[in-house]
C-alpha atoms as a PDB file:
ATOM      1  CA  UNK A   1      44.336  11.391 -23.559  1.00  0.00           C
ATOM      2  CA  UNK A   2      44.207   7.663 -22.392  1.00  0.00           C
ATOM      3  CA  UNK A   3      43.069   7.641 -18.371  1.00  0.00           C
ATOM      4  CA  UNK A   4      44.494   4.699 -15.915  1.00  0.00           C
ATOM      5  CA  UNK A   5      42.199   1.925 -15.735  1.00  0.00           C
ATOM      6  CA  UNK A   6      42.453  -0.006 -12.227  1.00  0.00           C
ATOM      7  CA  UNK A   7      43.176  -3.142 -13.225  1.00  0.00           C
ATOM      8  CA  UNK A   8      41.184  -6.654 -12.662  1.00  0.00           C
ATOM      9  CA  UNK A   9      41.529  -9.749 -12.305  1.00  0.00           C
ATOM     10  CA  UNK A  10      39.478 -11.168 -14.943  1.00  0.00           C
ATOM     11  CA  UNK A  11      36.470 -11.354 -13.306  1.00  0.00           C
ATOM     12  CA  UNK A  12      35.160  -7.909 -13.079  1.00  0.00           C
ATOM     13  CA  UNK A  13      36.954  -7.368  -9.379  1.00  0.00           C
ATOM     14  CA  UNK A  14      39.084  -4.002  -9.601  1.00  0.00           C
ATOM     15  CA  UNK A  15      41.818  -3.424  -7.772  1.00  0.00           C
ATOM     16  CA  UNK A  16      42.709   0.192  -6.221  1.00  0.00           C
ATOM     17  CA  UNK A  17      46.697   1.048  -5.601  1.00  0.00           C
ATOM     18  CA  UNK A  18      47.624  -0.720  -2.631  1.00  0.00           C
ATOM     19  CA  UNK A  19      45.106  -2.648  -1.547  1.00  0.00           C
ATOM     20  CA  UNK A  20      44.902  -6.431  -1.974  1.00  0.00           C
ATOM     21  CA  UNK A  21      41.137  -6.692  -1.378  1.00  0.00           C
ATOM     22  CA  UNK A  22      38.913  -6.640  -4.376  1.00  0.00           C
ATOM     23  CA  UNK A  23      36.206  -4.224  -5.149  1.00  0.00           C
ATOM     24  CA  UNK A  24      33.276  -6.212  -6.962  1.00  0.00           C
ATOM     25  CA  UNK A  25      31.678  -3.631  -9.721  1.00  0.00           C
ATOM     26  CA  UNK A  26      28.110  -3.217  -8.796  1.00  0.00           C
ATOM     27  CA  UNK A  27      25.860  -4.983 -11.074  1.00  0.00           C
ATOM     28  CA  UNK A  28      24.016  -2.520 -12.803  1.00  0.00           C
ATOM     29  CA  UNK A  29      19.930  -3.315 -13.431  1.00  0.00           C
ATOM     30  CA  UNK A  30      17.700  -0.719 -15.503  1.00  0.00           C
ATOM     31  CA  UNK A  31      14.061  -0.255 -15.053  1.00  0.00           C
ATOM     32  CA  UNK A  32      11.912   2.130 -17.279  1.00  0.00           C
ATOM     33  CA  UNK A  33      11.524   5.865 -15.957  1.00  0.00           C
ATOM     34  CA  UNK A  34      10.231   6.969 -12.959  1.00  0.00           C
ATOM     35  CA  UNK A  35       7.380   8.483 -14.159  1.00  0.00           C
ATOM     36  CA  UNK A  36       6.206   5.298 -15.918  1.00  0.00           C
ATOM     37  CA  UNK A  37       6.184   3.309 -12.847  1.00  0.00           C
ATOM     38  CA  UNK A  38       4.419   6.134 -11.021  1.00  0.00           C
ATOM     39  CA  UNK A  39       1.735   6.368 -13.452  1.00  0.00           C
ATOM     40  CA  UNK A  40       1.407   2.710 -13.326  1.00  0.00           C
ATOM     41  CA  UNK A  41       0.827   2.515 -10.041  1.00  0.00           C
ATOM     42  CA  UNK A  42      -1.320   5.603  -9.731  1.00  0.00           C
ATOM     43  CA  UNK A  43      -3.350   3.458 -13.026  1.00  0.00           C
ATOM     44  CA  UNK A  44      -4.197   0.229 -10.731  1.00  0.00           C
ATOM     45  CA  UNK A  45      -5.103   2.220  -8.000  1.00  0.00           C
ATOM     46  CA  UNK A  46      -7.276   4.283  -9.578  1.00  0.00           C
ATOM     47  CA  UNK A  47      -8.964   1.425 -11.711  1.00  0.00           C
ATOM     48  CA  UNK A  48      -9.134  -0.428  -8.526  1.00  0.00           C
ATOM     49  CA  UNK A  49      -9.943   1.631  -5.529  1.00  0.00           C
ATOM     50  CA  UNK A  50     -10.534   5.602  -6.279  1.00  0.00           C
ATOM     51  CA  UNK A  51     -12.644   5.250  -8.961  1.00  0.00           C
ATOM     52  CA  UNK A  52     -15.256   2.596  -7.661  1.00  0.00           C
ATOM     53  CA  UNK A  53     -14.948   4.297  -3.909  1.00  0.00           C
ATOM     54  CA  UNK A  54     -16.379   7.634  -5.917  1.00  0.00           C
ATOM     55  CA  UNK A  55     -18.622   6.674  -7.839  1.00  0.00           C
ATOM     56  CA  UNK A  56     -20.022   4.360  -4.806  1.00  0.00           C
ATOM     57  CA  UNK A  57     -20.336   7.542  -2.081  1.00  0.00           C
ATOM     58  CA  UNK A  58     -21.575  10.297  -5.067  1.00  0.00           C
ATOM     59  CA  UNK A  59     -24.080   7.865  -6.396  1.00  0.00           C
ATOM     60  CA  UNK A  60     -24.937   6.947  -2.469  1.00  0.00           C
ATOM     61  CA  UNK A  61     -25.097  10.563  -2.002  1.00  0.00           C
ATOM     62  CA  UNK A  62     -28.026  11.561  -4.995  1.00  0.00           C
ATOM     63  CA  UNK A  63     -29.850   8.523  -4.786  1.00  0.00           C
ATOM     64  CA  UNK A  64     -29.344   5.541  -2.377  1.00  0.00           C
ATOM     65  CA  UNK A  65     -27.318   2.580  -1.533  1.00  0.00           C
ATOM     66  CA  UNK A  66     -28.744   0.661  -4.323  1.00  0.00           C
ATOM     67  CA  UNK A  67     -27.602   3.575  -6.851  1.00  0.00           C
ATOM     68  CA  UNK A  68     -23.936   3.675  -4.926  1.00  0.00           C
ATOM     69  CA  UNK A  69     -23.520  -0.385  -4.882  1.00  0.00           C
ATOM     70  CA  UNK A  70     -24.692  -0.605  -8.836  1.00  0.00           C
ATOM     71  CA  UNK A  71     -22.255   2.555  -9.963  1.00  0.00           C
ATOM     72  CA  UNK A  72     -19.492   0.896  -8.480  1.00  0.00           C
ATOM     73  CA  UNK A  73     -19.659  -2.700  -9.182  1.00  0.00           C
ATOM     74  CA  UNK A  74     -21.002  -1.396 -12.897  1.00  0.00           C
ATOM     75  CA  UNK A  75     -17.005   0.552 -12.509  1.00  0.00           C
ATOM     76  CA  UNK A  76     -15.461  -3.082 -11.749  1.00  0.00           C
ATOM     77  CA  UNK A  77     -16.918  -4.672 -14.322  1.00  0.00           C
ATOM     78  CA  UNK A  78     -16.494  -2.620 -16.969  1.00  0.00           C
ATOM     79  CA  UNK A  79     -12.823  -2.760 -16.446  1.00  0.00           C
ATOM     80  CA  UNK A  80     -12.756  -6.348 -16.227  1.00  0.00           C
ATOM     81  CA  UNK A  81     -14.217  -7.326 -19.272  1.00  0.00           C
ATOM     82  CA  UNK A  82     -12.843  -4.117 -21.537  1.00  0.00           C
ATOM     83  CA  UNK A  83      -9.156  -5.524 -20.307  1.00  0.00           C
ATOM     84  CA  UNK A  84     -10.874  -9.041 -21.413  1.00  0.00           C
ATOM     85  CA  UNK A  85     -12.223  -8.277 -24.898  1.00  0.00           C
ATOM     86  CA  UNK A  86      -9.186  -6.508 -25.821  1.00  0.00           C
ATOM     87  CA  UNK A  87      -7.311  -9.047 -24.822  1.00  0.00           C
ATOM     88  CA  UNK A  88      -5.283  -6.634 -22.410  1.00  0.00           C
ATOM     89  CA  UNK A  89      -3.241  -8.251 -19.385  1.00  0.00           C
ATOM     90  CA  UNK A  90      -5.921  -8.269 -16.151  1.00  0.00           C
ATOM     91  CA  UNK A  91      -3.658  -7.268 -13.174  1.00  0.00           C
ATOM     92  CA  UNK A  92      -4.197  -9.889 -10.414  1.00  0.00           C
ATOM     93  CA  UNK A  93      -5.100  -6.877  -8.232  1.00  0.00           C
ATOM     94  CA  UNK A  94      -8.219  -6.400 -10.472  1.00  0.00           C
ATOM     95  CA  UNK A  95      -9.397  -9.867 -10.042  1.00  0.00           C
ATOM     96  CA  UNK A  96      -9.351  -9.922  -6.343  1.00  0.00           C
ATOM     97  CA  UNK A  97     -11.148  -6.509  -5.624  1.00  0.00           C
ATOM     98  CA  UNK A  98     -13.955  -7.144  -8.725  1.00  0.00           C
ATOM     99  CA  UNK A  99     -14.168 -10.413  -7.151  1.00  0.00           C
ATOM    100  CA  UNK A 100     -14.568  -9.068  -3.714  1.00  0.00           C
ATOM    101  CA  UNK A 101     -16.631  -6.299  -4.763  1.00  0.00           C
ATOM    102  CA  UNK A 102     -19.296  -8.519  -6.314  1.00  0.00           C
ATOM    103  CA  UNK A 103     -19.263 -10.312  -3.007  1.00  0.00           C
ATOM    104  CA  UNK A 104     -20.039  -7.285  -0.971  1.00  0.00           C
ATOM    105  CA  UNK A 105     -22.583  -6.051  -3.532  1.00  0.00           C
ATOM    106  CA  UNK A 106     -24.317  -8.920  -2.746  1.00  0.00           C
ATOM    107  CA  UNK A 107     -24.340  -9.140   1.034  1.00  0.00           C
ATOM    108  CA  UNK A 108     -25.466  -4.939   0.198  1.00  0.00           C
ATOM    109  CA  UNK A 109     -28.264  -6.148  -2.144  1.00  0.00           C
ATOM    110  CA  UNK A 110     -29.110  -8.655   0.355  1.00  0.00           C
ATOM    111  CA  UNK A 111     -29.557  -7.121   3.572  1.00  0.00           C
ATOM    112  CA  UNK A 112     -30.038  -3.454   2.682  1.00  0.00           C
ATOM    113  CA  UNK A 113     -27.617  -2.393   5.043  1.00  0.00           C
ATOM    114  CA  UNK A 114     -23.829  -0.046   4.259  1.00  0.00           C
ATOM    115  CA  UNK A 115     -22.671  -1.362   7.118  1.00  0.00           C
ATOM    116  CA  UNK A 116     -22.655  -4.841   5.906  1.00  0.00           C
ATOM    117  CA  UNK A 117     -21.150  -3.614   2.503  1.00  0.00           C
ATOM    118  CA  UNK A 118     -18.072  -1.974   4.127  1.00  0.00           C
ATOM    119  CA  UNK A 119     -17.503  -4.545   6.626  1.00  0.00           C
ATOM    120  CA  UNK A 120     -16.484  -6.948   3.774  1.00  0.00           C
ATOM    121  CA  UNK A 121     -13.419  -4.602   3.245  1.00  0.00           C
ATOM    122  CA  UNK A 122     -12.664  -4.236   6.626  1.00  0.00           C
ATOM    123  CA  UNK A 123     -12.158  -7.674   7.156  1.00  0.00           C
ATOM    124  CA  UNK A 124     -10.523  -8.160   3.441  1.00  0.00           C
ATOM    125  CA  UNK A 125      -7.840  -6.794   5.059  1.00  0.00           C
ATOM    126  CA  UNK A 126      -7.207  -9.791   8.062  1.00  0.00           C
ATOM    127  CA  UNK A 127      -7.587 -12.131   4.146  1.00  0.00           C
ATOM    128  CA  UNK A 128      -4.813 -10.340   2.540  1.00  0.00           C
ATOM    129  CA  UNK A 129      -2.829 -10.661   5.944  1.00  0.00           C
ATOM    130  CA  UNK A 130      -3.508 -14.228   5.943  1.00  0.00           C
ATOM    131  CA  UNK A 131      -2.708 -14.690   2.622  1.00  0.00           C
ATOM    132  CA  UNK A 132       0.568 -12.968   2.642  1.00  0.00           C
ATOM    133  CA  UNK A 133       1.983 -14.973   6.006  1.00  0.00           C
ATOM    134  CA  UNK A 134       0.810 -18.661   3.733  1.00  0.00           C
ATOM    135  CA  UNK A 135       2.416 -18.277   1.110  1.00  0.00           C
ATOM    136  CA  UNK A 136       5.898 -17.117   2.832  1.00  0.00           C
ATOM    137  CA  UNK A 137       7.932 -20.589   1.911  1.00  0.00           C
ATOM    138  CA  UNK A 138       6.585 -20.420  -1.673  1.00  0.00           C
ATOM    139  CA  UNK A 139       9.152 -19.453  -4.411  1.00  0.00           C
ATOM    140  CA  UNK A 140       7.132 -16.720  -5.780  1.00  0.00           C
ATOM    141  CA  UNK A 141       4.925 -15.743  -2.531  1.00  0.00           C
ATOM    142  CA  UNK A 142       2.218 -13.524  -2.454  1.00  0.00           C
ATOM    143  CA  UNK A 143       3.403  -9.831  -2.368  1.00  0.00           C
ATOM    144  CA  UNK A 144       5.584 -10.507  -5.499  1.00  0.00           C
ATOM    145  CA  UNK A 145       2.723 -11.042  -7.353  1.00  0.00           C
ATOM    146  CA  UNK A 146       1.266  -7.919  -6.216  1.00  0.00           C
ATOM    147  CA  UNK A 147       3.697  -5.667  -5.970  1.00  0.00           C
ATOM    148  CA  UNK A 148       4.128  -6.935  -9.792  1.00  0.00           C
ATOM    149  CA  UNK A 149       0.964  -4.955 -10.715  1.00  0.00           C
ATOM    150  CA  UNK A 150       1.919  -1.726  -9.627  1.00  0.00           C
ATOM    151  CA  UNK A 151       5.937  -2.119 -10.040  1.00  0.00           C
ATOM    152  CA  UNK A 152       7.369  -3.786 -13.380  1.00  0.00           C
ATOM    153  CA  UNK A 153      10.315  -5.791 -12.257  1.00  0.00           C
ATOM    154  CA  UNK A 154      12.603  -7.839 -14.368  1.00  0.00           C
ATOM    155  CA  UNK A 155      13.092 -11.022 -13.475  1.00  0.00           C
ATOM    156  CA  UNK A 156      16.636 -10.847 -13.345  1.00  0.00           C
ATOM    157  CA  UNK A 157      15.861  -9.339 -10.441  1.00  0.00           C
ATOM    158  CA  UNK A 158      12.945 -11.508  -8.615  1.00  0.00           C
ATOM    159  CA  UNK A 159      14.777 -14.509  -9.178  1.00  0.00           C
ATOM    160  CA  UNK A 160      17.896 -13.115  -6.896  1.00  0.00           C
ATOM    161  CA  UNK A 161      17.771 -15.250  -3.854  1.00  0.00           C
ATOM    162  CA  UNK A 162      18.572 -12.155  -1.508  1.00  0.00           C
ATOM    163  CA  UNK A 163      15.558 -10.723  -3.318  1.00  0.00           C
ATOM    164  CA  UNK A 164      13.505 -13.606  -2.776  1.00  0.00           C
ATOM    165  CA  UNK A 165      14.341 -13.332   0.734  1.00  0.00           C
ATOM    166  CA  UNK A 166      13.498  -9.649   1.334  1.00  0.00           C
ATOM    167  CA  UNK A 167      10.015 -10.436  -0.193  1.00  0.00           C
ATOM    168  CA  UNK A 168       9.392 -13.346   2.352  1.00  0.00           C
ATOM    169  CA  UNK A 169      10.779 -10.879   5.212  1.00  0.00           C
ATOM    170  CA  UNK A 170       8.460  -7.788   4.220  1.00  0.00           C
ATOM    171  CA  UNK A 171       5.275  -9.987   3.658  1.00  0.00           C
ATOM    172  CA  UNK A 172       5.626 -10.122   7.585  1.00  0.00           C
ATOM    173  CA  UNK A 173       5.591  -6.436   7.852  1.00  0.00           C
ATOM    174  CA  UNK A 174       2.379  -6.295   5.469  1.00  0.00           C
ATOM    175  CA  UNK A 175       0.641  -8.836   7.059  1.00  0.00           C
ATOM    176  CA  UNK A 176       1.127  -6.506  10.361  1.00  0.00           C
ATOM    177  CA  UNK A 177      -0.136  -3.217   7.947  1.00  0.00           C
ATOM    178  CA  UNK A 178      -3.168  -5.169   6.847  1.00  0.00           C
ATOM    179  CA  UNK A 179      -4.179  -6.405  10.036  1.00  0.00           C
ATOM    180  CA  UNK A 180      -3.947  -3.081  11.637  1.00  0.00           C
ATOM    181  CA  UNK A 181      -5.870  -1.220   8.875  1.00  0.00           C
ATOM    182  CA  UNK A 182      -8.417  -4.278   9.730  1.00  0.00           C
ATOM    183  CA  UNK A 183      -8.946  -3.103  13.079  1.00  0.00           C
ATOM    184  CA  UNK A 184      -8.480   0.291  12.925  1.00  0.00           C
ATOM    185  CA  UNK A 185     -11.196   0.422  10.079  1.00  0.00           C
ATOM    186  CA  UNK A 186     -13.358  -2.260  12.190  1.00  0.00           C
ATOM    187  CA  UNK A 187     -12.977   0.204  14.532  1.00  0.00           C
ATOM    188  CA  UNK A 188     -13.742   3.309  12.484  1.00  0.00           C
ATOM    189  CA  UNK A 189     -17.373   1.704  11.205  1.00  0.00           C
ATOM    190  CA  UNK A 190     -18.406   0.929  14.283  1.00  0.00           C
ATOM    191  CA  UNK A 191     -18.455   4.307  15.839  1.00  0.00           C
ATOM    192  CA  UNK A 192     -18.761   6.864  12.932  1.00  0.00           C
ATOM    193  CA  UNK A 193     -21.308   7.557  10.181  1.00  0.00           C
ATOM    194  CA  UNK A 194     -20.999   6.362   7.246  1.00  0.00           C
ATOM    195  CA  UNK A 195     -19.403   9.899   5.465  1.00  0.00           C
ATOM    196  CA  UNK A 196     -17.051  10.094   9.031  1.00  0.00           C
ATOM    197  CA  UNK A 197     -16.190   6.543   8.342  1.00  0.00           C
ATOM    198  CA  UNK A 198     -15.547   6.897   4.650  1.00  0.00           C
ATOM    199  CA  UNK A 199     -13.136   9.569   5.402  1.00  0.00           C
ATOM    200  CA  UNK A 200     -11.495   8.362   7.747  1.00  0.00           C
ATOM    201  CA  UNK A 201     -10.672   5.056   6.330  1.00  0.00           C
ATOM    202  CA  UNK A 202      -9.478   6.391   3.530  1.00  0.00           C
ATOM    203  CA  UNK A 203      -7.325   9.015   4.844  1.00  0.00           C
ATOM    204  CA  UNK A 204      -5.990   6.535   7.279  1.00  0.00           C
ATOM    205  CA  UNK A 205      -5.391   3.541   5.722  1.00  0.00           C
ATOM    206  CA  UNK A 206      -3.777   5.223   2.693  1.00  0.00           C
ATOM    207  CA  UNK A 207      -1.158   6.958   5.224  1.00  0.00           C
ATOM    208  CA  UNK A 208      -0.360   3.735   6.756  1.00  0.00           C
ATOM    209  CA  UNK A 209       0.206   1.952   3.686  1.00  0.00           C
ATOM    210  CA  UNK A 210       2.059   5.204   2.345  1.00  0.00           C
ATOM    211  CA  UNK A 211       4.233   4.620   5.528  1.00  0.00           C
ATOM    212  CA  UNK A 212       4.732   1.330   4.818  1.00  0.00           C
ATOM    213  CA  UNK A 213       5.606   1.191   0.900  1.00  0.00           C
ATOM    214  CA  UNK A 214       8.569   4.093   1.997  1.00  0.00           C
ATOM    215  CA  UNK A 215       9.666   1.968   4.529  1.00  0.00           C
ATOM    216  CA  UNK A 216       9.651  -1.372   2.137  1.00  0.00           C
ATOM    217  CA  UNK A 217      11.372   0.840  -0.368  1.00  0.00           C
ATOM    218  CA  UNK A 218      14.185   2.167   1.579  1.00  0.00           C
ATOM    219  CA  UNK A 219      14.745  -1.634   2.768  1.00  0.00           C
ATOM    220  CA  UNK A 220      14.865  -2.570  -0.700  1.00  0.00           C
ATOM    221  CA  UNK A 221      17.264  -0.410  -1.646  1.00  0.00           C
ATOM    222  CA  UNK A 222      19.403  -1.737   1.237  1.00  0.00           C
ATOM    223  CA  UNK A 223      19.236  -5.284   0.308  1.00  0.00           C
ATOM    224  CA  UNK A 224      19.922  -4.134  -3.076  1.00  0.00           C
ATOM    225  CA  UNK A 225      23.031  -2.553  -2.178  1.00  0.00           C
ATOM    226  CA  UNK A 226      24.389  -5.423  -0.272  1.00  0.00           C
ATOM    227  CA  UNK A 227      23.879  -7.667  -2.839  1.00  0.00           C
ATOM    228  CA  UNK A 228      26.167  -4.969  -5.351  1.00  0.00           C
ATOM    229  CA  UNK A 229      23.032  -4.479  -7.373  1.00  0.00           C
ATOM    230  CA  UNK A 230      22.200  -0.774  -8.251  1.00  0.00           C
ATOM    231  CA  UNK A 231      18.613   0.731  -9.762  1.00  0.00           C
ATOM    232  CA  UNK A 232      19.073   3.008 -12.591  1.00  0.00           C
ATOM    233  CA  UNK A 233      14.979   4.073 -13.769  1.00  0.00           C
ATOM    234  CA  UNK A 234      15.379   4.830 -17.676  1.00  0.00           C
ATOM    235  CA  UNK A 235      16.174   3.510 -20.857  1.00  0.00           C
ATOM    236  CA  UNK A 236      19.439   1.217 -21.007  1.00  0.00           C
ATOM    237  CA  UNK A 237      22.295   3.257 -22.128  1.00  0.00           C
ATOM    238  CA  UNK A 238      23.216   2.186 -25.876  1.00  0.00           C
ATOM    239  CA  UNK A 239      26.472   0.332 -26.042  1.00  0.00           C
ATOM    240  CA  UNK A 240      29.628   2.106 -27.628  1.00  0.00           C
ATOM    241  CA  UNK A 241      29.983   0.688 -30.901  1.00  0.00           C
END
């Protein structure tokens, strides 16, 4: 049985019976399964910010700050230089929060006090917003190198120019989640205890950038569209031979 085939004019437009405006065939683009880009997401966060924020509050819990501040920067470290020996990719993400983290361990060490050593990531937060709304007019800014370490995308895709422009128009709504979490979390550590405020900083700011990585999402998807580009998440169908 042969099935009609609307015809084209060459140049993958398609033509359907009666109309003389051209359909453009989506452009197809294939990413690896869902559940691979979930777990490597769920893998940075967890090397990055579960696992040290644990290890920091149980070890604070049995023992002291001291024992809190060494079990997670001890965490950080680990991971650095076990990516390092083995010659594994470091995720960018990992350098900036070891780096920070060594930073706050030392104002910690310093002064003795928790509320110095969670201000530093309280006000991180006003950095990354800073650093997001800089590096807008670059050609690669910011939040495509960090949304590179918890999505893998090809860069067929990053180098669309409507792509490139969504990432310059979201950094602006980061920049606006970061600066929030700032002061809500400012906010948070100067009236609560230090168990209140770990709570609540956590459950809060991981709602709001929940929230926020939907939203980005959906509006990727959008731009995607309009553009006549279409996400498929699994292995790249093997041509007919």
């Amino acid at each position: 049985m042969v099935r009609d085939v609307p015809p084209t004019d060459g140049h993958g437009f398609m033509f359907r019976p009666g109309e003389d405006r051209p359909i453009h065939r989506p452009h197809v683009v294939h990413l690896e399964g869902l559940a691979s880009h979930l777990w490597h997401a769920a893998k940075h966060l967890g090397e990055t910010v579960f696992v040290p924020l644990l290890l920091f509050y149980v070890l604070f819990r049995l023992t002291d700050l001291t024992g809190g501040l060494l079990a997670a920067l001890g965490w950080a470290l680990a991971a650095l230089v076990l990516r390092l020996v083995l010659r594994a990719p470091v995720p960018m993400v990992l350098w900036a929060t070891t780096a920070l983290l060594v930073a706050r361990s030392v104002l910690g060490f310093a002064t003795g006090s928790s509320f110095v050593y969670f201000l530093e990531p309280s006000l991180q937060n006003f950095l990354l917003a800073l650093a997001l709304l800089v590096t807008l007019r670059l050609e690669n800014p910011f939040l495509v190198k960090l949304a590179g370490d918890f999505c893998v995308l090809p860069p067929e895709l990053i180098g669309n120019t409507r792509v490139q422009w969504f990432f310059r128009r979201v950094s602006v709504l980061w920049a606006a989640v970061f600066t929030v979490n700032g002061l809500t979390t400012l906010w948070a550590l100067a009236q609560a205890t230090i168990d209140h405020f770990l709570l609540m900083s956590t459950v809060g700011s991981f709602s709001l950038v929940a929230v926020a990585a939907v939203a980005s999402m959906l509006w990727f998807r959008r731009e995607l569209r309009g553009e006549g580009i279409q996400l498929r998440f699994g292995r790249r169908p093997a041509a007919a031979g």
